[in-house]
PDB file of N, CA and C in Angstrom:
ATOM      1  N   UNK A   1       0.825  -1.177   0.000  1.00  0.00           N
ATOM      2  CA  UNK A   1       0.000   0.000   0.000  1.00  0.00           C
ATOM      3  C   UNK A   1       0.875   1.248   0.000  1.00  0.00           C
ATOM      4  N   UNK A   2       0.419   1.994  -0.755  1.00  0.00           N
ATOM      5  CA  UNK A   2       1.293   3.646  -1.149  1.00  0.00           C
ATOM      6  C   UNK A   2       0.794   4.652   0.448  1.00  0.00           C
ATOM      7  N   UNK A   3       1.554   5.530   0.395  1.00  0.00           N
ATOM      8  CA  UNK A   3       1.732   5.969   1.410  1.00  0.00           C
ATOM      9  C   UNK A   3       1.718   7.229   1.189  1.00  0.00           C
ATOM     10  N   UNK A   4       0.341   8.037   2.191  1.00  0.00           N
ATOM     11  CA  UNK A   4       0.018   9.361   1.429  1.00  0.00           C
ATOM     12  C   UNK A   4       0.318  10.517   1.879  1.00  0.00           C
ATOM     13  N   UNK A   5       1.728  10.113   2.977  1.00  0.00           N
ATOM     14  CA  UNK A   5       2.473  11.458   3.729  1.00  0.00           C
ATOM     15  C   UNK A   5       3.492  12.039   2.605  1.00  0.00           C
ATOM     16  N   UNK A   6       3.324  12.977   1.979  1.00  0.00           N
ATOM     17  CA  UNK A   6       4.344  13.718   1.214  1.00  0.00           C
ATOM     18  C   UNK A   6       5.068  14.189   2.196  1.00  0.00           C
ATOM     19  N   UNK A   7       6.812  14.044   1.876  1.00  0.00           N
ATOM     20  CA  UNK A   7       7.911  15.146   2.072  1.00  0.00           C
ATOM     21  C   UNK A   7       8.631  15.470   1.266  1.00  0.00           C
ATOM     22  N   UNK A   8       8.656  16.589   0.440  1.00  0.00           N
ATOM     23  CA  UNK A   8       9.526  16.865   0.064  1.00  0.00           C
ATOM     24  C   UNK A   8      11.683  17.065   0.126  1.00  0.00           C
ATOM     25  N   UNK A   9      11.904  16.429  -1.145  1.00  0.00           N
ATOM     26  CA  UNK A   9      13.427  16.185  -1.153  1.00  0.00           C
ATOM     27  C   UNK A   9      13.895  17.497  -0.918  1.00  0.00           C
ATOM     28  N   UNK A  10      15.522  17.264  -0.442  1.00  0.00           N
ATOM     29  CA  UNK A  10      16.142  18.407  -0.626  1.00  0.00           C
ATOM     30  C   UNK A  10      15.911  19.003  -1.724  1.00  0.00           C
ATOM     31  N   UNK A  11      16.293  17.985  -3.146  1.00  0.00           N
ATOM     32  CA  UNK A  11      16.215  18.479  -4.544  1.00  0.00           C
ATOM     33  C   UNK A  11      15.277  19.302  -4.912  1.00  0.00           C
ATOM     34  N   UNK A  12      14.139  18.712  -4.293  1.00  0.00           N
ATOM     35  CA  UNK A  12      13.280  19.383  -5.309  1.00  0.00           C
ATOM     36  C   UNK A  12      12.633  20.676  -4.439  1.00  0.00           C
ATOM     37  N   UNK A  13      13.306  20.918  -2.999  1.00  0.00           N
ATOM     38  CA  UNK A  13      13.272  22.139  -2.432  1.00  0.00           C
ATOM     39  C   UNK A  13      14.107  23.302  -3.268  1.00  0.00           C
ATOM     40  N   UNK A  14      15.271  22.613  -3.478  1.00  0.00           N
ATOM     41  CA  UNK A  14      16.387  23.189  -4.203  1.00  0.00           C
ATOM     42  C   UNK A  14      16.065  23.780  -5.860  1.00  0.00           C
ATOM     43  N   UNK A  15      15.204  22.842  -6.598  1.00  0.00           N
ATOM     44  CA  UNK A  15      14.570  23.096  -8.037  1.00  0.00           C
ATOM     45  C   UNK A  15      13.418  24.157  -7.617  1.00  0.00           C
ATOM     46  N   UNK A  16      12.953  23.928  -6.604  1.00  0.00           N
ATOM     47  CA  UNK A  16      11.873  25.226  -6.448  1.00  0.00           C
ATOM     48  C   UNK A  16      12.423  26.589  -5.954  1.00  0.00           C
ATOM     49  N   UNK A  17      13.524  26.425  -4.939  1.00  0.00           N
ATOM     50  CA  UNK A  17      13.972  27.667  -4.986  1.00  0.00           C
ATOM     51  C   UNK A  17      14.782  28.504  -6.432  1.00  0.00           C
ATOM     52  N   UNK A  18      15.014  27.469  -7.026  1.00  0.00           N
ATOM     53  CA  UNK A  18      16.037  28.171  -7.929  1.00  0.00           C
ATOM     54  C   UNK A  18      14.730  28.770  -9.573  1.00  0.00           C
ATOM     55  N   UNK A  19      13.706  27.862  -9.429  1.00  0.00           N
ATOM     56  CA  UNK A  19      12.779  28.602  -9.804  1.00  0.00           C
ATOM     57  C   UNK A  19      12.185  30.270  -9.490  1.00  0.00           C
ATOM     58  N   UNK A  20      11.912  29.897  -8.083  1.00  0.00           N
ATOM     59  CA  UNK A  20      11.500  31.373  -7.884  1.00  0.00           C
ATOM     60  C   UNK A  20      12.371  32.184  -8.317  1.00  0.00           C
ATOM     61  N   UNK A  21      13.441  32.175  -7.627  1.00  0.00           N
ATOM     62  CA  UNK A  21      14.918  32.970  -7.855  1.00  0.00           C
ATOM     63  C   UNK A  21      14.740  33.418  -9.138  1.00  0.00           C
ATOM     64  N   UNK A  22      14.700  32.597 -10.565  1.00  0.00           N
ATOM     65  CA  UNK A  22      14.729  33.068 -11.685  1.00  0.00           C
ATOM     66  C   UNK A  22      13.751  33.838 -12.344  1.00  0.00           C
ATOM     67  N   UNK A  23      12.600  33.361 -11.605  1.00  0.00           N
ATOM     68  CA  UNK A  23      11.402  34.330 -11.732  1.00  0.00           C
ATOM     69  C   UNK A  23      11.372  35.295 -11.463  1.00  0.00           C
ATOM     70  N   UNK A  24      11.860  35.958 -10.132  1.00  0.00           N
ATOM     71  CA  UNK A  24      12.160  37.065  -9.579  1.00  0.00           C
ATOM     72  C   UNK A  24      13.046  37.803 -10.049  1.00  0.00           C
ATOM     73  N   UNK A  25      14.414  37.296 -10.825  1.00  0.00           N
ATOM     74  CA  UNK A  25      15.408  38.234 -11.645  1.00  0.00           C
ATOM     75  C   UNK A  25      14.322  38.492 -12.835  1.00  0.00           C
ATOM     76  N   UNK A  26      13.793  37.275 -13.123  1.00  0.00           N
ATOM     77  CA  UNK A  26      12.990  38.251 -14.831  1.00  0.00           C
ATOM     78  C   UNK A  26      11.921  39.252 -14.318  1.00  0.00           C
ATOM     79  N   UNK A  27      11.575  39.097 -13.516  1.00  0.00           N
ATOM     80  CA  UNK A  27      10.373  40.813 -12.877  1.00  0.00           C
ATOM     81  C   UNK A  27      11.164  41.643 -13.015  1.00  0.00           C
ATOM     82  N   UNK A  28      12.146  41.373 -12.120  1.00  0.00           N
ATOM     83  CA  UNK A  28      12.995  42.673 -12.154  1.00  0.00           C
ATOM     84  C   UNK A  28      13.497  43.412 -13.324  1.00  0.00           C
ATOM     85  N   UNK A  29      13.280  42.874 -14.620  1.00  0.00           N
ATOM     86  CA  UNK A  29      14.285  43.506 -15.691  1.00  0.00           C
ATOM     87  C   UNK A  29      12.909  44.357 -16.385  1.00  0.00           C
ATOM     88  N   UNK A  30      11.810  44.510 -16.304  1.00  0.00           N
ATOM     89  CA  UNK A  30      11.113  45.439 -16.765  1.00  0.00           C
ATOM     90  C   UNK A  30      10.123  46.169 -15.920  1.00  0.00           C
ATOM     91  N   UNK A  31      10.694  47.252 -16.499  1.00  0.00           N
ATOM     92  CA  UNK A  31      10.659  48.843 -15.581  1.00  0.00           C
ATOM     93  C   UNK A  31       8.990  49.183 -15.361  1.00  0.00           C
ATOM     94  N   UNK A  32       8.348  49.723 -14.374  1.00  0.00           N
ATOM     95  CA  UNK A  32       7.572  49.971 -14.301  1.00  0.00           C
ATOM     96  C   UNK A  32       7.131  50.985 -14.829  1.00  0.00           C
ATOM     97  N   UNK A  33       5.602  51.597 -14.653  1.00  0.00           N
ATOM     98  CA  UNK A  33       5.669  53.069 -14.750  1.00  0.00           C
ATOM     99  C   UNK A  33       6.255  54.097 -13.865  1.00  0.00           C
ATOM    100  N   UNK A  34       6.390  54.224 -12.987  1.00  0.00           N
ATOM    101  CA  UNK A  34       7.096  54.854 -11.891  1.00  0.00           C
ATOM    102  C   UNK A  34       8.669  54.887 -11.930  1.00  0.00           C
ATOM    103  N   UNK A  35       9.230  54.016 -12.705  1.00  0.00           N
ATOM    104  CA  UNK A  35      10.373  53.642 -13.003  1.00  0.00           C
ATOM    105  C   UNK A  35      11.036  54.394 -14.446  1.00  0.00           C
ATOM    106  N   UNK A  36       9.956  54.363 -15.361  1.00  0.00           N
ATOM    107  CA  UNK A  36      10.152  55.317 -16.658  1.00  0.00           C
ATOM    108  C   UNK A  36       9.853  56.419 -16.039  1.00  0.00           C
ATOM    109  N   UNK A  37       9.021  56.675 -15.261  1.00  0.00           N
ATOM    110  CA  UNK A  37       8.862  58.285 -14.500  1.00  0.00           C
ATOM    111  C   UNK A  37      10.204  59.225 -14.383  1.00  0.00           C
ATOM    112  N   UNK A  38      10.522  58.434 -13.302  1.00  0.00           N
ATOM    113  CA  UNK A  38      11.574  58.760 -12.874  1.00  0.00           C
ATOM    114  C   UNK A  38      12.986  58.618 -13.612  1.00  0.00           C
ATOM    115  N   UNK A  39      13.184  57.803 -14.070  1.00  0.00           N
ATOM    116  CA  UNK A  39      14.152  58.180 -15.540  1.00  0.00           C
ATOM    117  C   UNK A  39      13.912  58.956 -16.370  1.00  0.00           C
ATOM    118  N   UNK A  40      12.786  59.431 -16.442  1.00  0.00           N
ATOM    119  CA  UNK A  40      12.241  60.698 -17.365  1.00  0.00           C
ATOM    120  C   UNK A  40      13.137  62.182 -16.581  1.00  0.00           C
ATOM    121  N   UNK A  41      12.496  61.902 -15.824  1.00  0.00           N
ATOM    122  CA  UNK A  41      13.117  63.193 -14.824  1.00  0.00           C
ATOM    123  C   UNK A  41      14.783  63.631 -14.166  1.00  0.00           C
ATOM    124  N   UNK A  42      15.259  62.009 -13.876  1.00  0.00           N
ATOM    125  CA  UNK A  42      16.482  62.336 -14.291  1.00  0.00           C
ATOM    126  C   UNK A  42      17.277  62.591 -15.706  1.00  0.00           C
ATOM    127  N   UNK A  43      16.659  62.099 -16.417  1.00  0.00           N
ATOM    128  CA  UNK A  43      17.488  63.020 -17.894  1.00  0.00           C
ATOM    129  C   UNK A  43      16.985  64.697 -17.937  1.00  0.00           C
ATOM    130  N   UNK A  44      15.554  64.694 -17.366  1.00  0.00           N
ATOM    131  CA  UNK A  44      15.390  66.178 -17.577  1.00  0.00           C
ATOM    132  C   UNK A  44      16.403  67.214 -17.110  1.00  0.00           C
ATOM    133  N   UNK A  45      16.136  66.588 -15.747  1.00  0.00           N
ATOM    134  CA  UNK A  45      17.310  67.440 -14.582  1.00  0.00           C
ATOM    135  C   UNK A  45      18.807  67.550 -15.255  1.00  0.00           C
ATOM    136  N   UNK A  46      19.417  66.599 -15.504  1.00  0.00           N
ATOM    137  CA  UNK A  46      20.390  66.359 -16.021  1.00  0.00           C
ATOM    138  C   UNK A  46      20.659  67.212 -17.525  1.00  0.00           C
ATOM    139  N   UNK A  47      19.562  66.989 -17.998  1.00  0.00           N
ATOM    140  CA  UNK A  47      19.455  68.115 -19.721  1.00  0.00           C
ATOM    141  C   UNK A  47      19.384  69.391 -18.847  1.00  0.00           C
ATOM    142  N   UNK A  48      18.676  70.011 -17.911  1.00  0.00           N
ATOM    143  CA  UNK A  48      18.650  71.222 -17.448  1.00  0.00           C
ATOM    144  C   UNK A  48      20.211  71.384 -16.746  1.00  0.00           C
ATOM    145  N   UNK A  49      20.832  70.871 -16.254  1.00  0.00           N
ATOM    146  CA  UNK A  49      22.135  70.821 -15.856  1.00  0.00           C
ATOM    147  C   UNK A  49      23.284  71.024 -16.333  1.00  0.00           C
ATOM    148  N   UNK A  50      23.233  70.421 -17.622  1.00  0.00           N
ATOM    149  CA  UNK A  50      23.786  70.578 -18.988  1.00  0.00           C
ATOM    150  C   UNK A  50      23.777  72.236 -19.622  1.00  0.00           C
ATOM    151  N   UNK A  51      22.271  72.507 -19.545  1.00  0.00           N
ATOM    152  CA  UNK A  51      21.985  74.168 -20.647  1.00  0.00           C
ATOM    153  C   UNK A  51      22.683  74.383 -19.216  1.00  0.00           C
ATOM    154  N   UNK A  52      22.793  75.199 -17.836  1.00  0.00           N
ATOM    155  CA  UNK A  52      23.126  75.827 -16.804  1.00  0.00           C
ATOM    156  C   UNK A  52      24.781  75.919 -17.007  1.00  0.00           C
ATOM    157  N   UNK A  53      25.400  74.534 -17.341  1.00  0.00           N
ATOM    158  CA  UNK A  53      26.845  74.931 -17.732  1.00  0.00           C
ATOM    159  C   UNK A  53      27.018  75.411 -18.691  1.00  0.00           C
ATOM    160  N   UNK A  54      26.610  75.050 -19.737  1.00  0.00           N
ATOM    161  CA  UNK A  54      26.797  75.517 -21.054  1.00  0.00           C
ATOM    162  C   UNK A  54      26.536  76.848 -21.058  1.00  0.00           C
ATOM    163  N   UNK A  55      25.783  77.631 -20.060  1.00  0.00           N
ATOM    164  CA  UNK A  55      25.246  79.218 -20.223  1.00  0.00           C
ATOM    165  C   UNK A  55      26.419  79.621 -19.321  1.00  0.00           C
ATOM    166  N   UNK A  56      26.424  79.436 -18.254  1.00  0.00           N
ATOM    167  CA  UNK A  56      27.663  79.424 -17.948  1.00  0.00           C
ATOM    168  C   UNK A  56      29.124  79.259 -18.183  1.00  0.00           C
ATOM    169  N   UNK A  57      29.461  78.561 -18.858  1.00  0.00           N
ATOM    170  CA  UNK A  57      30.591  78.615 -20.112  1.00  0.00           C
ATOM    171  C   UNK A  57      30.514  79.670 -20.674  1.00  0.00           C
ATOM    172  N   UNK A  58      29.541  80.225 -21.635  1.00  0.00           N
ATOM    173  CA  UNK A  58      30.006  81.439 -22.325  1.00  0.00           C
ATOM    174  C   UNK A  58      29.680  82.457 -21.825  1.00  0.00           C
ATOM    175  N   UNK A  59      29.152  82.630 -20.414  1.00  0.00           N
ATOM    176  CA  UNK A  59      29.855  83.698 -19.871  1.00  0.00           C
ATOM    177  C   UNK A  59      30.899  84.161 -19.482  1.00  0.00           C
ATOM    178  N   UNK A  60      31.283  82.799 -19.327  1.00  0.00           N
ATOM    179  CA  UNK A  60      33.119  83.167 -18.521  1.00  0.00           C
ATOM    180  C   UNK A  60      33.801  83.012 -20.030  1.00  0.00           C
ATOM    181  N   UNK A  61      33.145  82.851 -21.158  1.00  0.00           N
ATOM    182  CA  UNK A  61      34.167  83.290 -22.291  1.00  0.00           C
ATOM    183  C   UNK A  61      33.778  84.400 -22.829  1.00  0.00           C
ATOM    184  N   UNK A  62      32.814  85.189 -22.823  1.00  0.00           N
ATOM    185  CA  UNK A  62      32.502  86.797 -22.919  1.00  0.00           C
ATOM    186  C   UNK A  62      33.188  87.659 -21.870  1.00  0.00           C
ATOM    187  N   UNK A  63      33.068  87.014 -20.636  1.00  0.00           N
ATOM    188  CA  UNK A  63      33.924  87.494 -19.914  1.00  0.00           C
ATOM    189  C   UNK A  63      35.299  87.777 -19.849  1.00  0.00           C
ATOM    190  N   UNK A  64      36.071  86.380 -20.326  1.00  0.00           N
ATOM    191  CA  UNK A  64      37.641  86.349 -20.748  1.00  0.00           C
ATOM    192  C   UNK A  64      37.756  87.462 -22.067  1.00  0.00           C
ATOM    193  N   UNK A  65      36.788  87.476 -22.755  1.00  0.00           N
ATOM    194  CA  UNK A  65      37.199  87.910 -24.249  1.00  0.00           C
ATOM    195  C   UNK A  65      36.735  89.713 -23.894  1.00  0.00           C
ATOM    196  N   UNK A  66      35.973  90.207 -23.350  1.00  0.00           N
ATOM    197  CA  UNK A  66      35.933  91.655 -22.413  1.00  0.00           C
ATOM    198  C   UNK A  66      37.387  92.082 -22.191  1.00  0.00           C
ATOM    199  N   UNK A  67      37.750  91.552 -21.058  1.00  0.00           N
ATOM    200  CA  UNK A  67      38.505  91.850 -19.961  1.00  0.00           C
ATOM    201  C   UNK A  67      40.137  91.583 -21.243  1.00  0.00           C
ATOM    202  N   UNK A  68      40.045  90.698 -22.195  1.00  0.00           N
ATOM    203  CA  UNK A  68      41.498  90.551 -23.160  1.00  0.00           C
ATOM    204  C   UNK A  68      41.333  91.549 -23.799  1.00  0.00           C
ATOM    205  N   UNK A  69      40.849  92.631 -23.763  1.00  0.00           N
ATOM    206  CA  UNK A  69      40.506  93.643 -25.075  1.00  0.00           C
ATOM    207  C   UNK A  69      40.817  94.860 -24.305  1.00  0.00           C
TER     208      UNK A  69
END
């Protein structure tokens, strides 16, 4: 007669964890909305950061080119 106490093997504790595990790295690789949000906004900031030096740069070269004259 078969015997109807299941226990699970190490193995196949081991095949199920390494399941989840892989499941859980593939969630992770696509971005949410909140996630494109916010990468939106750091390039903005970053593009606004960018024009601020760049305006800044040619002041201090209107400035140099003033003051050489």
């Amino acid at each position: 007669m078969m015997s109807t106490d299941f226990r699970p093997t190490r193995a196949m504790l081991r095949i199920a964890l390494l399941g989840l595990t892989v499941g859980w790295l593939a969630a992770c690789d696509e971005e949410g909305p909140a996630e494109k949000a916010g990468e939106a906004i750091d390039n903005a900031v970053e593009d606004a950061g960018d024009a601020v030096e760049d305006a800044g740069d040619a002041i201090e070269d209107t400035a140099d080119d003033a003051t050489s004259q």
